[in-house]
Protein backbone atom coordinates (compact mmCIF):
# COMPACT_ATOMS: atom_id res chain seq x y z
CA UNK A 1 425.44 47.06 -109.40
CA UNK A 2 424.82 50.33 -107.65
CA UNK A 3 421.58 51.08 -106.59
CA UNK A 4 420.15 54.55 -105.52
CA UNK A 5 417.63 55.54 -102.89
CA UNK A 6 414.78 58.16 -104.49
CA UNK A 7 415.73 61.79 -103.39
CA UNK A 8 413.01 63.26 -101.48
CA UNK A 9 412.32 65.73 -103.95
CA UNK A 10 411.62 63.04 -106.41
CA UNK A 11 408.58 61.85 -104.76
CA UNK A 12 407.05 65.65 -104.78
CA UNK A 13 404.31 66.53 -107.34
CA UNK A 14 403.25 70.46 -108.19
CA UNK A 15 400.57 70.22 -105.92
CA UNK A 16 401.36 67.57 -103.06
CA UNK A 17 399.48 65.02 -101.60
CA UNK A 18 396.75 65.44 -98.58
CA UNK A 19 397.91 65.02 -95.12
CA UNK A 20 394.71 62.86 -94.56
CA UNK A 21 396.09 60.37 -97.10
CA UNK A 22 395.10 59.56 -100.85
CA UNK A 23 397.28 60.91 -103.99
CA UNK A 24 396.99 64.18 -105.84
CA UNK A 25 393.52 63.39 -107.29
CA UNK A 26 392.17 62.83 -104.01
CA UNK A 27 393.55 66.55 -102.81
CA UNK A 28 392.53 68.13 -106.38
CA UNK A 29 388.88 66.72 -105.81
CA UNK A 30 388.73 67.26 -102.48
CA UNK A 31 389.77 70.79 -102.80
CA UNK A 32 387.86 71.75 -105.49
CA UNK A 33 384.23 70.27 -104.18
CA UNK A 34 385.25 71.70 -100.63
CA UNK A 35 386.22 74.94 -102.05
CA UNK A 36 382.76 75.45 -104.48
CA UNK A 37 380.70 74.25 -101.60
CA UNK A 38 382.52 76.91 -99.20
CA UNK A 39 382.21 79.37 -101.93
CA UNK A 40 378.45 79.04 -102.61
CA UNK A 41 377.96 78.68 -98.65
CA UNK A 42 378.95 82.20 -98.40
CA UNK A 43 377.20 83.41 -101.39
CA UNK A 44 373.98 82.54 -100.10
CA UNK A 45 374.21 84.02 -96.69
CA UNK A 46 375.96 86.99 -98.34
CA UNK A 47 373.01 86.59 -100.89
CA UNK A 48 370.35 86.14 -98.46
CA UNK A 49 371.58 89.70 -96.20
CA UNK A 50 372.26 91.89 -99.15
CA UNK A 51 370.41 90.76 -101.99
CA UNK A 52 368.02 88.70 -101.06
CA UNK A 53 365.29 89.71 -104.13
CA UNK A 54 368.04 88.27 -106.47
CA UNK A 55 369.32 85.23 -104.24
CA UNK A 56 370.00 83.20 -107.25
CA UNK A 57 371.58 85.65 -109.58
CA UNK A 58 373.97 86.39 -106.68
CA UNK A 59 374.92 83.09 -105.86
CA UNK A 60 375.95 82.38 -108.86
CA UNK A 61 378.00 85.09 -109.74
CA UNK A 62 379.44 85.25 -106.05
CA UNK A 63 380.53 81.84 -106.07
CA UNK A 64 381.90 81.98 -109.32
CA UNK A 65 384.07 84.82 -107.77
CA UNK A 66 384.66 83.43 -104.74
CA UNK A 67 385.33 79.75 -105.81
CA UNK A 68 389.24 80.18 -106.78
CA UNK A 69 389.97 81.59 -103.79
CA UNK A 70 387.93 79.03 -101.58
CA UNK A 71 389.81 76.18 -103.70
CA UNK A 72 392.82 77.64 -103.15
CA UNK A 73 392.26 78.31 -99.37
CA UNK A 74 391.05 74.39 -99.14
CA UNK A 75 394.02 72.78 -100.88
CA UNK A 76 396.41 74.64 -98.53
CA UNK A 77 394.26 73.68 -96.04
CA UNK A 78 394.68 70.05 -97.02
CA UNK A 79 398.07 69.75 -98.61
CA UNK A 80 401.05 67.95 -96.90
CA UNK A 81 403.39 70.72 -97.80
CA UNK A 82 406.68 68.63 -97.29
CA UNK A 83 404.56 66.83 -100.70
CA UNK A 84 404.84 69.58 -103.16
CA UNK A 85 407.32 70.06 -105.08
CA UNK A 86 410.05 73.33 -104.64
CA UNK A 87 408.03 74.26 -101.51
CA UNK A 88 409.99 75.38 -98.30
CA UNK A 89 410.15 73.06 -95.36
CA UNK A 90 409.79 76.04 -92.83
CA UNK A 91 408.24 79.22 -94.62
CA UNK A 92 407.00 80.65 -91.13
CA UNK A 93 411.38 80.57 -90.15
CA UNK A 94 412.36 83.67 -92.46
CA UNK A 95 413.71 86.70 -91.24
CA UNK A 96 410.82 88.83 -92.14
CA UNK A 97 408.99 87.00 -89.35
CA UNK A 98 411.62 87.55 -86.66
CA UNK A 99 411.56 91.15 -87.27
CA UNK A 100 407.86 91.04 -87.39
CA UNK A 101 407.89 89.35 -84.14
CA UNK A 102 410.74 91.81 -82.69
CA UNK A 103 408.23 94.64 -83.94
CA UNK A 104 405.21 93.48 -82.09
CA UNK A 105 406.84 93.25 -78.94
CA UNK A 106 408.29 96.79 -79.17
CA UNK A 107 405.12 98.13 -80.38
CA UNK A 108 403.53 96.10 -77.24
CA UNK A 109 406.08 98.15 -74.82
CA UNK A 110 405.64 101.49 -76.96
CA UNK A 111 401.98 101.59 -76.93
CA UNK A 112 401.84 100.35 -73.22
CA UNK A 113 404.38 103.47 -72.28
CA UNK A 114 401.69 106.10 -74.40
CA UNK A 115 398.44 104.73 -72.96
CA UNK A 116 399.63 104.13 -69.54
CA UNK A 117 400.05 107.76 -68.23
CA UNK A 118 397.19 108.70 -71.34
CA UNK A 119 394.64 106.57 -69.73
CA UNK A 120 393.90 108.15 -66.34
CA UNK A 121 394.94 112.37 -68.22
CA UNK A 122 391.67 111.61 -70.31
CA UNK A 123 389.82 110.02 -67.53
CA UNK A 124 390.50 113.46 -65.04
CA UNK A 125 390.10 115.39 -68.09
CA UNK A 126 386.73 113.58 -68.78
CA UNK A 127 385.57 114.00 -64.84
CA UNK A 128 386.85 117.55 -64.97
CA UNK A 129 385.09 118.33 -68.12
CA UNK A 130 388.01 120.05 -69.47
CA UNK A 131 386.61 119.24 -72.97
CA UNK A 132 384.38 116.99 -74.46
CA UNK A 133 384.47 113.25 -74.77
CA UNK A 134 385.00 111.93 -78.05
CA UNK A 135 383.00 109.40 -79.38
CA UNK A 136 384.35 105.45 -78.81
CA UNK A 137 385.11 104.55 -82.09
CA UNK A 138 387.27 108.02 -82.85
CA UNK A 139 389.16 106.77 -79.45
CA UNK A 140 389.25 102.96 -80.92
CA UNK A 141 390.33 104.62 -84.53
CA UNK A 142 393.18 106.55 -82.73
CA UNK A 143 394.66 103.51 -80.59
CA UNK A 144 394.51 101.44 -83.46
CA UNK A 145 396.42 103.72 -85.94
CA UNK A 146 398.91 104.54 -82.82
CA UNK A 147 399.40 100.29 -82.89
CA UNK A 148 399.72 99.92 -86.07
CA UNK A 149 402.06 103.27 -86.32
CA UNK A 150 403.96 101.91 -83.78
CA UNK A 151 404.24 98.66 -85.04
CA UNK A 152 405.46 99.96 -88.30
CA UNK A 153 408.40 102.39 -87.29
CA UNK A 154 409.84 99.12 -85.31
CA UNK A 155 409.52 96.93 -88.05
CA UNK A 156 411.64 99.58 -89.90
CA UNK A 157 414.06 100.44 -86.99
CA UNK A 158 414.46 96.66 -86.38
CA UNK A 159 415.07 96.01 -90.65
CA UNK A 160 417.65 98.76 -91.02
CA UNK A 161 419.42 97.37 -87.69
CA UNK A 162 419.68 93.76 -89.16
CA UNK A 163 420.15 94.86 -92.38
C-alpha cells in the first residue's frame, strides 16, 4: 500500500491563512473588522477637517469607499502568503525589481553628477544677483522631475540592455 505525503499546494486555500495563527475565517474576520474600522478611522478625521458640518453623511459614504481597499490592505497585511493558493513564493525577486534597483542607483550617480557642480553656480549666481531666486518649491518641483526623469531613462536604458 502506497501512501502519499500532501503536496504543499494542497494545503493552500484562495485566501491563506494568518501568520498570527487561526484558519481562513479567522483572517476573513479579522480583515474585514480591521479593514472597516481603519476605513471609518480615516473617514472621520478626513470628515472632521473637510466636512465637518456633515461628519456623519461623510463617514458613511467615505468608509463605504474606503472599506475595500482597507480590507484588502489588512488581509495582505495579515496573510501568510506561502498559505494562498497560486501565489509566488518570492514576488519582490522578479526582474522588474532588479532593473528598478539598477535604475535607482544610476539615477542616484546621475542626479549627484547634475546637482553637484549646479549647487554652488546657483548659490554665486544667487550672491551675485545675476537673476532672481526662484521660489523653493519651483527648485523642489525641478529636482524632483530631474529624479524621477532620471530615474526613468535608466530604467529604460537598463530594460533594453537586458532585454
Amino acid at each position: 500500500m502506497r501512501t502519499e505525503t500532501p503536496s504543499p499546494t494542497s494545503t493552500r486555500s484562495a485566501w491563506g491563512r494568518s501568520r498570527f495563527g487561526g484558519g481562513q475565517t479567522a483572517l476573513i474576520t479579522a480583515s474585514l473588522l480591521g479593514g472597516l474600522v481603519l476605513a471609518a478611522l480615516f473617514s472621520l478625521v478626513l470628515g472632521a477637517l473637510v466636512a465637518a458640518e456633515h461628519l456623519g453623511l461623510f463617514l458613511i459614504i467615505g468608509t463605504a469607499v474606503m472599506a475595500p481597499v482597507a480590507c484588502a490592505g489588512v488581509w495582505a497585511t495579515l496573510v501568510d502568503r506561502s498559505t494562498v493558493r497560486g501565489a509566488v513564493s518570492r514576488p519582490e525577486r522578479t526582474i522588474e525589481n532588479d532593473w528598478f534597483d539598477k535604475a535607482a542607483v544610476r539615477c542616484f550617480y546621475t542626479v549627484g553628477i547634475i546637482l553637484g557642480p549646479a549647487i554652488p553656480l546657483f548659490l554665486i549666481a544667487e550672491a551675485r544677483q545675476w537673476w532672481p531666486a526662484p521660489p523653493t518649491s519651483l527648485v523642489l518641483t525641478a529636482v524632483l522631475l530631474l529624479i524621477w526623469g532620471a530615474w526613468a531613462v535608466h530604467y529604460q536604458l537598463i530594460k533594453r540592455a537586458e532585454s
